[in-house]
Protein backbone atom coordinates (compact mmCIF):
# COMPACT_ATOMS: atom_id res chain seq x y z
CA UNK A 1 86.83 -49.12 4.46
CA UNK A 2 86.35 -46.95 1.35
CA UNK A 3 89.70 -46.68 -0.87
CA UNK A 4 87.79 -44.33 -3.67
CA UNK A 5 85.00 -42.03 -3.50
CA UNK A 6 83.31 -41.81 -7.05
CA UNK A 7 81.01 -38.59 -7.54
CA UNK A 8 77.51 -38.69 -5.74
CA UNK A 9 74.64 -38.81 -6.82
CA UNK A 10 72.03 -36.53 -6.66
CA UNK A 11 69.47 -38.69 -4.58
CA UNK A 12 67.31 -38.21 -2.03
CA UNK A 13 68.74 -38.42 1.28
CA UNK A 14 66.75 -41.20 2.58
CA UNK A 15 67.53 -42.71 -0.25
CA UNK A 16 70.91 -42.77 0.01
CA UNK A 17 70.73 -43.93 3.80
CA UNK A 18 68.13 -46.89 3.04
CA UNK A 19 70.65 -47.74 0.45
CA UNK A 20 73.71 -48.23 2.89
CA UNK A 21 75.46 -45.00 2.26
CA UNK A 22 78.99 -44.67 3.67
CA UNK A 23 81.64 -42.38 3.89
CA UNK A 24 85.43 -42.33 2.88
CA UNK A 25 87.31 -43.31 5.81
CA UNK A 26 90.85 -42.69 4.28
CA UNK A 27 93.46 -40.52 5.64
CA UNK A 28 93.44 -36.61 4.51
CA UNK A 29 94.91 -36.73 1.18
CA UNK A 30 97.71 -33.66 2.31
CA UNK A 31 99.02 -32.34 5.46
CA UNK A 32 95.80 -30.59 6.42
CA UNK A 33 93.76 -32.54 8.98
CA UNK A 34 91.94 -29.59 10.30
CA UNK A 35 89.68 -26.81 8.49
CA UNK A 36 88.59 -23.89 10.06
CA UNK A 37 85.79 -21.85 8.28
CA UNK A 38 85.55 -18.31 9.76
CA UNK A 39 82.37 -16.25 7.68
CA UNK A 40 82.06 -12.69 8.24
CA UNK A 41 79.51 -10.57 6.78
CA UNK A 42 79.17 -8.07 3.37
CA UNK A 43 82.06 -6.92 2.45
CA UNK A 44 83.83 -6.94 -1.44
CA UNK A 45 87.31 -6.83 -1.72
CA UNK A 46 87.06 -2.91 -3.01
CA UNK A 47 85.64 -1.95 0.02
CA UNK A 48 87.37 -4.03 2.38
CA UNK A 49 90.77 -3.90 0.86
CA UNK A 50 91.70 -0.35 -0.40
CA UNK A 51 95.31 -0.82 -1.67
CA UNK A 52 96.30 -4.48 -0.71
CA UNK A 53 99.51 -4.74 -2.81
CA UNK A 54 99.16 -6.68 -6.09
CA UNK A 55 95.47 -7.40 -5.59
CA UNK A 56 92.79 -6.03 -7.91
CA UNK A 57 91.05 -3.38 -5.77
CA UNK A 58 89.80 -0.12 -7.76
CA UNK A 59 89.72 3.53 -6.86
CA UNK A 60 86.85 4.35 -8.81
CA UNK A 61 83.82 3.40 -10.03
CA UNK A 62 81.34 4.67 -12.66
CA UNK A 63 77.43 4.98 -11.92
CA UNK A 64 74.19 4.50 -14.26
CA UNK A 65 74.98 8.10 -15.49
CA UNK A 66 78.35 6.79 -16.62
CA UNK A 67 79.86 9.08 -14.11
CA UNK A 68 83.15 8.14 -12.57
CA UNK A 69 82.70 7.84 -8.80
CA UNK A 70 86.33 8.49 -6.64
CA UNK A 71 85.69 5.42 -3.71
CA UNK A 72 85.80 7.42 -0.44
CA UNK A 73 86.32 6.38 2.93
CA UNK A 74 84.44 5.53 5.46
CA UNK A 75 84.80 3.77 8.93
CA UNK A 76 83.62 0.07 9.02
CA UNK A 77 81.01 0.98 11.77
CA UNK A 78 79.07 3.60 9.32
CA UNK A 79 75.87 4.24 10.73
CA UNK A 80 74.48 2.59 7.38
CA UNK A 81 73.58 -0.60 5.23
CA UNK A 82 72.85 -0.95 1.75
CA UNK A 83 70.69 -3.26 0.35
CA UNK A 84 71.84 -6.34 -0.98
CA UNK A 85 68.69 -7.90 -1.53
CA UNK A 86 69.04 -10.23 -5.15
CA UNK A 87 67.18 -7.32 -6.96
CA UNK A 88 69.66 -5.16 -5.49
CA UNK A 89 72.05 -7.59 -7.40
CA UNK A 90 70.40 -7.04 -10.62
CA UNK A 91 71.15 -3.50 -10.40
CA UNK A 92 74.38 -2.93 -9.71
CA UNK A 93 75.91 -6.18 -12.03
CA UNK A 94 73.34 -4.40 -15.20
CA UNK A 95 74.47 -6.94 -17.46
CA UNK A 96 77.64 -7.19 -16.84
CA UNK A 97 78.70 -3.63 -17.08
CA UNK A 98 78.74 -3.47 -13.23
CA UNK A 99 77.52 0.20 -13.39
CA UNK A 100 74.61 0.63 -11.40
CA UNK A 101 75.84 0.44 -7.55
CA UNK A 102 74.15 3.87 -7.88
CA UNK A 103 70.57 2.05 -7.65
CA UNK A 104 70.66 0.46 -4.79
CA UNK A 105 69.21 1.32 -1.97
CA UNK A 106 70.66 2.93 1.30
CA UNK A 107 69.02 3.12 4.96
CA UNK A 108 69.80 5.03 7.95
CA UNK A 109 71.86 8.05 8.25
CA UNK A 110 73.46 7.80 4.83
CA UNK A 111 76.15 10.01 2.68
CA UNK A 112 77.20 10.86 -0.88
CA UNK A 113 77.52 8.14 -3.15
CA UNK A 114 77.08 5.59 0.36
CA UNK A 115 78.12 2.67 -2.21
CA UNK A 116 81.50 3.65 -3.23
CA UNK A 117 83.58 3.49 -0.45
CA UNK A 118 86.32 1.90 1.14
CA UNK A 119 86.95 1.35 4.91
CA UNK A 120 89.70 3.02 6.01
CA UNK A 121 92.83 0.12 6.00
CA UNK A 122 93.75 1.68 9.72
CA UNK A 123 90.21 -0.20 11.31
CA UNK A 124 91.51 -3.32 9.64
CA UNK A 125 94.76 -3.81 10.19
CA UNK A 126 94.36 -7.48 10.95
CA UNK A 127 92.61 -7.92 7.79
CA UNK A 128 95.66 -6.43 6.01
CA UNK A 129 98.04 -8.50 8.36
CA UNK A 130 96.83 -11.77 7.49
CA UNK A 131 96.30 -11.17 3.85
CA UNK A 132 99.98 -9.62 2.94
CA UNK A 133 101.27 -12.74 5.39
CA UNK A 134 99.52 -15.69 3.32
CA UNK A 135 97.03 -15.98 0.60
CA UNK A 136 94.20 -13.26 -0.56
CA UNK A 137 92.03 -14.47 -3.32
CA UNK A 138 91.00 -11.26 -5.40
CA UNK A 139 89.05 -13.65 -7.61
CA UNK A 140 86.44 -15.08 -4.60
CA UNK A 141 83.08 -14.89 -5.51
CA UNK A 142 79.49 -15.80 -3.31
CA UNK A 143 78.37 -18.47 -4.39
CA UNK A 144 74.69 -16.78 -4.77
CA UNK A 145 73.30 -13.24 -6.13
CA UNK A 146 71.73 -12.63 -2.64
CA UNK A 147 71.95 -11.85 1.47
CA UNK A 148 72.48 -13.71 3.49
CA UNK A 149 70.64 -16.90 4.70
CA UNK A 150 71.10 -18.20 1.35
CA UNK A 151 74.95 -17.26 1.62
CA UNK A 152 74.67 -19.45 4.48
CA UNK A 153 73.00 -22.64 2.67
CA UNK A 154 75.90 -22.30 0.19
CA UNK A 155 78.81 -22.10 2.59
CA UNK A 156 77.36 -25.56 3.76
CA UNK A 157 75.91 -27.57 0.86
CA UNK A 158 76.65 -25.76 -2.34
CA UNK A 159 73.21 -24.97 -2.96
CA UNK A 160 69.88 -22.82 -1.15
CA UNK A 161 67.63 -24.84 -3.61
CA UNK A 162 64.55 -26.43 -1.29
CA UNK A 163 65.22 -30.09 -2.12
CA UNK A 164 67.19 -32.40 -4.42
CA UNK A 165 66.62 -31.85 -7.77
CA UNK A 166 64.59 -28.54 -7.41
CA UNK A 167 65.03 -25.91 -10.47
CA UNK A 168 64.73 -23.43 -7.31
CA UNK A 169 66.79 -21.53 -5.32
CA UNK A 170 66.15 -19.92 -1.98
CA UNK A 171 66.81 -16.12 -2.84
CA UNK A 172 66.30 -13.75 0.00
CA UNK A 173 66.40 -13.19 3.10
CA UNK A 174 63.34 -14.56 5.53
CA UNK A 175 60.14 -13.04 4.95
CA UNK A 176 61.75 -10.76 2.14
CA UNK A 177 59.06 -9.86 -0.61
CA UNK A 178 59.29 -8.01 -3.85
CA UNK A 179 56.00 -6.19 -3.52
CA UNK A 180 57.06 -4.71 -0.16
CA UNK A 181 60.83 -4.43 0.13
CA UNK A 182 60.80 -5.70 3.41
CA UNK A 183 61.19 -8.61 5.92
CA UNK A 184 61.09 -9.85 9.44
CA UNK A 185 65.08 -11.45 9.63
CA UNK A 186 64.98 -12.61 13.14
CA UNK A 187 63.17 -16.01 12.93
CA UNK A 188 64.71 -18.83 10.34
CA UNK A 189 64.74 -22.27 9.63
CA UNK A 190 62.68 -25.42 10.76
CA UNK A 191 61.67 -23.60 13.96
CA UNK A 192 60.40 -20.17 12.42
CA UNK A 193 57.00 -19.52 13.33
CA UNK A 194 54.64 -18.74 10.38
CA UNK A 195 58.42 -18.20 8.23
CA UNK A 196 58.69 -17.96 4.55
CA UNK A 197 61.33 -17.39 2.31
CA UNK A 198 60.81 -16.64 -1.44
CA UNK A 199 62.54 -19.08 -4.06
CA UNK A 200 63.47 -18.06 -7.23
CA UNK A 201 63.01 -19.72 -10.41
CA UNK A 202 63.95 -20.59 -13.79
CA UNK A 203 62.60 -17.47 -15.38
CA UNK A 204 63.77 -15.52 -12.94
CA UNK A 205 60.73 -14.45 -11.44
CA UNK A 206 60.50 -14.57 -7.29
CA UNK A 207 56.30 -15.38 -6.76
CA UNK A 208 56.96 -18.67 -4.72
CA UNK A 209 57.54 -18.38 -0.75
CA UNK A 210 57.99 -21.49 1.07
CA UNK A 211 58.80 -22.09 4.37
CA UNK A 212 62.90 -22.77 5.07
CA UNK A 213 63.12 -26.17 5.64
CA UNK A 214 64.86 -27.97 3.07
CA UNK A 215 65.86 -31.36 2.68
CA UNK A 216 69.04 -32.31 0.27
CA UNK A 217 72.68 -33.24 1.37
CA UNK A 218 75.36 -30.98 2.84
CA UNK A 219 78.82 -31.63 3.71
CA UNK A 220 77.73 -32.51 7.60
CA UNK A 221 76.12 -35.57 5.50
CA UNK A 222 79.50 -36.17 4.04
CA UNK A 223 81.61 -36.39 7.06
CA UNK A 224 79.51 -37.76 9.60
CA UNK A 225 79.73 -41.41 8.62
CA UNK A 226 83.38 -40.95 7.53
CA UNK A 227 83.54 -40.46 11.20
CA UNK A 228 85.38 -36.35 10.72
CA UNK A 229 84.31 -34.65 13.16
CA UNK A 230 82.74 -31.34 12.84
CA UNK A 231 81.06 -27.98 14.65
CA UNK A 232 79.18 -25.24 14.07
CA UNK A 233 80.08 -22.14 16.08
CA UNK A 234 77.10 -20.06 15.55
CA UNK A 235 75.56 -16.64 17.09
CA UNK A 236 72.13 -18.62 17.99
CA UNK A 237 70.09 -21.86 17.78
CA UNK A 238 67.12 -20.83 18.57
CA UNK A 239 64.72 -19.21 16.03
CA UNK A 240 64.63 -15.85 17.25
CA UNK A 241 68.57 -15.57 16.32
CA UNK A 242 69.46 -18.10 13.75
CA UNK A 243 69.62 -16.14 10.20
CA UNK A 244 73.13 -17.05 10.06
CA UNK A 245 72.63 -20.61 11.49
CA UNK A 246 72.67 -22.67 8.26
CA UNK A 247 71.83 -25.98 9.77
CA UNK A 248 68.79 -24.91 11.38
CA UNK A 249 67.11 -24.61 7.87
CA UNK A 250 67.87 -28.16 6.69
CA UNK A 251 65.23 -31.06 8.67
CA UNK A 252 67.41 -33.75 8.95
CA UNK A 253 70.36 -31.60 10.71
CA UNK A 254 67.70 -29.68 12.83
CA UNK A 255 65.91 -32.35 13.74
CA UNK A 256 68.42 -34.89 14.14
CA UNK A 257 71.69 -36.32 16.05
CA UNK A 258 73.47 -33.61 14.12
CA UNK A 259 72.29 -30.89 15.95
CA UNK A 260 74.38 -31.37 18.45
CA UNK A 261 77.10 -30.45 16.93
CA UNK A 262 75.61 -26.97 16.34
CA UNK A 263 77.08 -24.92 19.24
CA UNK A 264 74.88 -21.70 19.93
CA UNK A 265 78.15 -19.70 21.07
CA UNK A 266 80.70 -18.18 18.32
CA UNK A 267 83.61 -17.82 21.55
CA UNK A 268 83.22 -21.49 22.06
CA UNK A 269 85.68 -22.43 19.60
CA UNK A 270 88.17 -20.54 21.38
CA UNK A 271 87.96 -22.96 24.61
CA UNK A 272 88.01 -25.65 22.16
CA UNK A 273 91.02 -24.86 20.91
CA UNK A 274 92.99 -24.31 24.09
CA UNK A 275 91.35 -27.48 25.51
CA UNK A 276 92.47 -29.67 22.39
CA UNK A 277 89.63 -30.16 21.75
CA UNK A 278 89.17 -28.74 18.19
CA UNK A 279 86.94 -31.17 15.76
CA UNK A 280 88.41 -31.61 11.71
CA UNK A 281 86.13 -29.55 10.37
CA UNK A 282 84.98 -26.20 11.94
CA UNK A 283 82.64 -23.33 10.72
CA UNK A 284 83.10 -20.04 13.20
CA UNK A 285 79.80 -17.57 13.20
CA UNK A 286 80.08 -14.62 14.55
CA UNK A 287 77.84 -12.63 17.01
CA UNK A 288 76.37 -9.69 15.00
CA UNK A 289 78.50 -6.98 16.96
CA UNK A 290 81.78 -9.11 16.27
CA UNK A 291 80.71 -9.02 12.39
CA UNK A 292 81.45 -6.82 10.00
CA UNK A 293 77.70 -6.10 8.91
CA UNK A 294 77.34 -2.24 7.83
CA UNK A 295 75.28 -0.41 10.56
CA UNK A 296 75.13 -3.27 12.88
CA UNK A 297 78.92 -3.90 13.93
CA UNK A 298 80.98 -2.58 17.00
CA UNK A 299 84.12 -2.43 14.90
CA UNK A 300 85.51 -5.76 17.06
CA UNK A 301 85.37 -8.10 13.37
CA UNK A 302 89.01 -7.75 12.98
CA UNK A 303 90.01 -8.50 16.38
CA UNK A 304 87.54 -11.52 16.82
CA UNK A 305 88.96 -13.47 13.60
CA UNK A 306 92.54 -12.40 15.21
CA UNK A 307 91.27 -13.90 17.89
CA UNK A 308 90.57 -16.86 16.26
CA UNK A 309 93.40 -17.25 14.19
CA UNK A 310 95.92 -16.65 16.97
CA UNK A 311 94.26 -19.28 19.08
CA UNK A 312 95.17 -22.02 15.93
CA UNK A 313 98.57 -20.37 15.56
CA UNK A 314 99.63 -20.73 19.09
CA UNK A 315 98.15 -24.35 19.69
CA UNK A 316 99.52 -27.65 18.51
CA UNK A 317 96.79 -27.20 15.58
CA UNK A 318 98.86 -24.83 13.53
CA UNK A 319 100.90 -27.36 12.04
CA UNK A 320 97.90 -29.08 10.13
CA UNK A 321 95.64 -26.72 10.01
CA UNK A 322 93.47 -24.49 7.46
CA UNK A 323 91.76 -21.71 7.87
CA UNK A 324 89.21 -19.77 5.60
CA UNK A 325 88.72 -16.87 6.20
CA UNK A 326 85.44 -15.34 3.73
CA UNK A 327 82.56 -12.96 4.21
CA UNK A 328 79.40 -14.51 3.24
CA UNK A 329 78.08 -11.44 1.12
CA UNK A 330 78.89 -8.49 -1.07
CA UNK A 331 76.82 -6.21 1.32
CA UNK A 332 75.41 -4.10 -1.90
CA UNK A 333 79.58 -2.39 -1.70
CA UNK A 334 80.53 -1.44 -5.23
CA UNK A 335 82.31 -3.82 -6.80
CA UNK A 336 84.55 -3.39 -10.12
CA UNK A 337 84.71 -6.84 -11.31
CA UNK A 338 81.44 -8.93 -13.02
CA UNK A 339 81.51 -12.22 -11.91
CA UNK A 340 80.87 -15.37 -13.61
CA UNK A 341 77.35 -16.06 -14.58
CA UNK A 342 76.15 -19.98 -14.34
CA UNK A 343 72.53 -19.56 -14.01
CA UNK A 344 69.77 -17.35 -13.12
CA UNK A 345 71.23 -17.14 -9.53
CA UNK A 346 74.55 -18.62 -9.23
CA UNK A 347 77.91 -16.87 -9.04
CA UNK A 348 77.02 -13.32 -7.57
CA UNK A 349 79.81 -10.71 -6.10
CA UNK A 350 83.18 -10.46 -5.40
CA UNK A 351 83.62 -11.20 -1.67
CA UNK A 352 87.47 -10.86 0.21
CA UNK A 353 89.05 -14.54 0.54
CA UNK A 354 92.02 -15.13 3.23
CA UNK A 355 93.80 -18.38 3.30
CA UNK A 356 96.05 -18.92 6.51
CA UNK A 357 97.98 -21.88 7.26
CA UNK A 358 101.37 -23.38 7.38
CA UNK A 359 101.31 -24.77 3.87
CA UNK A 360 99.71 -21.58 2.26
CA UNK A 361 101.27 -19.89 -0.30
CA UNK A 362 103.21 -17.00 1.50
CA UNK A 363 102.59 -13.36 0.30
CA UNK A 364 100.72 -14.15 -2.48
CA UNK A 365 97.54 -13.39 -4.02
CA UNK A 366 95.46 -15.78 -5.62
CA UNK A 367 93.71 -14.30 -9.05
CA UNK A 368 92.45 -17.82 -10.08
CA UNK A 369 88.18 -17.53 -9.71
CA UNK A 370 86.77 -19.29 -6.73
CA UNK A 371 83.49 -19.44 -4.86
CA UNK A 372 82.21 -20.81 -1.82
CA UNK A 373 81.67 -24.32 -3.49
CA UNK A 374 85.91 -24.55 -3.93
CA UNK A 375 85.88 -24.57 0.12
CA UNK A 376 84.05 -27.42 0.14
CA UNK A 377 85.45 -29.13 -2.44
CA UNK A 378 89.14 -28.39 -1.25
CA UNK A 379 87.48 -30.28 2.01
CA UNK A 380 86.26 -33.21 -0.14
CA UNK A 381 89.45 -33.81 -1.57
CA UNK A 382 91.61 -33.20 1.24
CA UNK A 383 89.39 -36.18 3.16
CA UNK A 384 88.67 -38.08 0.53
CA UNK A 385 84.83 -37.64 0.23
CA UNK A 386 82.10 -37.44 -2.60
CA UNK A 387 81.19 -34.25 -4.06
CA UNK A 388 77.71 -33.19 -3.27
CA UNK A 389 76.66 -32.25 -7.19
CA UNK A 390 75.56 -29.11 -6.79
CA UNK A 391 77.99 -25.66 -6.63
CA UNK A 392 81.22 -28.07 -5.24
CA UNK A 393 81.22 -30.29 -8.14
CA UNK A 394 82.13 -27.12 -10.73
CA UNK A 395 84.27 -25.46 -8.15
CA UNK A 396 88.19 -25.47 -8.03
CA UNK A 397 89.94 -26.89 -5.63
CA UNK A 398 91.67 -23.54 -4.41
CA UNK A 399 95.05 -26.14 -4.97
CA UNK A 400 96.84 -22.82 -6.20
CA UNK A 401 96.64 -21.02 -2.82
CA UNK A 402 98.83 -23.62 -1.33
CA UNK A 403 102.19 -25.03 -1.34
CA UNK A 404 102.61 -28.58 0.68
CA UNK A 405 106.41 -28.72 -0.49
CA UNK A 406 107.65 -25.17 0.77
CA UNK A 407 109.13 -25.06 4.32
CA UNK A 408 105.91 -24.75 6.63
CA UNK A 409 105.28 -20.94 7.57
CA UNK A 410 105.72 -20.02 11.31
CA UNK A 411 103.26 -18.44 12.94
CA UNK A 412 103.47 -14.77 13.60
CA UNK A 413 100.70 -13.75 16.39
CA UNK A 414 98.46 -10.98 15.18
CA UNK A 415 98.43 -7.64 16.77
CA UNK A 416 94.49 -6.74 17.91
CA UNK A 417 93.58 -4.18 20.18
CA UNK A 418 90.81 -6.74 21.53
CA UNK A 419 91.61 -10.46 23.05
CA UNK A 420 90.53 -13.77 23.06
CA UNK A 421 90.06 -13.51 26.88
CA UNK A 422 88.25 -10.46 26.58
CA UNK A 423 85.81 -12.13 23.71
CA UNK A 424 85.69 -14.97 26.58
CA UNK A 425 84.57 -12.83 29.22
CA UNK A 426 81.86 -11.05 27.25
CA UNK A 427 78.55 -11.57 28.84
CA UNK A 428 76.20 -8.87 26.34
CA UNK A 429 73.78 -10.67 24.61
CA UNK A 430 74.88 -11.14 21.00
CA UNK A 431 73.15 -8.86 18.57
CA UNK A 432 70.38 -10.01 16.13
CA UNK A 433 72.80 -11.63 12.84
CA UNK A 434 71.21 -9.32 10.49
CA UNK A 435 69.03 -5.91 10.63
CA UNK A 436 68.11 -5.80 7.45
């Protein structure tokens, strides 16, 4: 048995496993032996949050023209997405001066200045429930200056780069090109037929497709021989719905023992949880109608992760539990504050952070910057495991969002106008996870 876990490092993975690599099979370090990772879909916390006390959410914005834009509501099912493509990114951060929302692009039936708004706070009440209640981060950023299925890659391994040691990053979307603005999004992974996905480099330039199926470590590779359990509650696993299915685009998960643990149902978790049957370590997908995707949603987002979070509350789990709750993308949603810059693709947006459990800081909102990588680092410490050298090893360890001396919160059931029985009973066929 491990005692210590000095920092990994960055080998191959069959190099690692031909040279006897184990886990750390020590006890959590805190009182959190469960992690629940619930991702919903672009969102910043201007949009999403319109006057959450004490948190930094404008009411204005100011264009390319240097015009200041009034943020105007609009309901979170608008019949309209923006892009959010990493060009689109390019745009709207313009150096820093986070003035050129303005640029990017809008499709379908689209208003007036379609980038500055703000949802209106009476469609997400349970949003607004569960931040006030517990911990908001107003200083969460993605992890990458791009949509989603690199989002994804983060959220699981700190990194969309193809392989270990790669100067690359995967940047877009599937089948996403520069030339034509466009892409096929339903196929992913290491089962896409004919799939590409561009990678962008050093320079910054995007002229290299490859297909998705990379081969580095993610945490999965961490906690499996530390014997943690984990799942991945996901809208598909096969390759005509598996955007959002981050494991899918990794061989040795895909192809492997591990896949397994990839459960093509997001409601699954729910059963799980009432059965007591939860694993440590949980990431919760939703179906594309339960997300909050612009033009794609059904408006059900805030009841599902209600859904979700009351099932932990009212179980046995609640006591040692922790849930994040994050939205994998900024969506192409105006956005006041630049983020930090580490490279030519790493930090990108603002995105809304939620931290629920019994030992989180109560009413309070985090300003302190994090990013996808402190989620997995917080799990890395909490267990006891390496870090995986790539976005987790600069991350913080979200430690300020919590409080493992204070009297452990009690659970207050979350008013949604939607159930976890009626999520259960659902038999539509979940929605593609991304129209783009």
């Amino acid at each position: 048995m491990i005692s210590r876990c000095p920092m990994l490092l960055r080998v191959g993975v069959t190099a690692l496993l031909a040279a006897g690599f184990v886990g750390c099979a020590d006890p959590p370090t805190r009182k959190i032996h469960h992690v629940v990772i619930i991702v919903q879909e672009n969102r910043t916390p201007d949009n999403l949050f319109h006057g959450l006390p004490n948190a930094d959410i404008a009411n204005s914005g100011t264009n390319s023209l240097g015009q200041v834009v009034p943020l105007t509501p609009v309901s979170l099912t608008a019949p309209y997405d923006l892009d959010h493509a990493h060009h689109a990114f390019v745009s709207m951060y313009d150096a820093g001066k986070m003035d050129g929302a303005d640029k990017i692009r809008c499709g379908g039936a689209c208003p007036s200045n379609p980038q500055f708004r703000f949802v209106n706070p009476s469609e997400v009440t349970q949003y607004f429930q569960l931040a006030e209640q517990y911990t908001f981060g107003d200083r969460m950023f993605q992890s990458n200056q791009g949509p989603s299925f690199p989002a994804h890659q983060y959220l699981i391994s700190g990194t969309s780069a193809p392989s270990v040691g790669s100067p690359y990053f995967a940047a877009e979307n599937l089948g996403w090109t520069v030339s034509a603005g466009v892409g096929n999004f339903l196929t992913s992974g290491c089962t896409g037929v004919d799939q590409s996905v561009a990678l962008i480099g050093p320079l910054g330039n995007e002229s290299l497709q490859v297909t998705p199926c990379f081969e580095h470590l993610t945490l999965m590779d961490l906690l499996n021989p530390a014997y943690i359990s984990w799942r991945y509650y996901t809208t598909g696993t096969s390759a005509a719905n598996a955007l959002w299915t981050a494991p899918d685009a990794i061989r040795h998960l895909r192809f492997g023992p591990s896949w397994n643990n990839v459960i093509p149902s997001p409601a699954q978790v729910l059963l799980d949880i009432a059965n007591n049957q939860l694993p440590v370590v949980s990431w919760v997908i939703p179906r594309g109608q339960n997300s909050d995707h612009a033009g794609l949603n059904t408006g059900t987002g805030p009841s599902w992760v209600a859904a979700v979070v009351n099932a932990i509350g009212n179980s046995s789990y609640w006591s040692d539990t922790a849930v994040f709750i994050t939205w994998d993308d900024w969506g192409g949603w105006y956005d006041h504050v630049a983020p930090p810059i580490h490279n030519i693709y790493e930090d990108g947006f603002r995105v809304p952070l939620i931290v629920v459990s019994p030992y989180a800081k109560a009413q309070y909102v985090s300003h302190k910057v994090h990013d996808f990588g402190s989620i997995l680092r917080f799990i890395e410490e909490n267990f006891r495991l390496r870090t995986l050298g790539y976005d987790d090893s600069r991350a913080d360890n979200l430690s300020d969002c919590f409080d493992y001396n204070q009297v452990p919160l009690t659970f207050k059931t979350i008013a949604a106008p939607i159930s976890a029985k009626q999520f259960l009973q659902d038999t539509s066929a979940p929605l593609d996870p991304d129209d783009d």
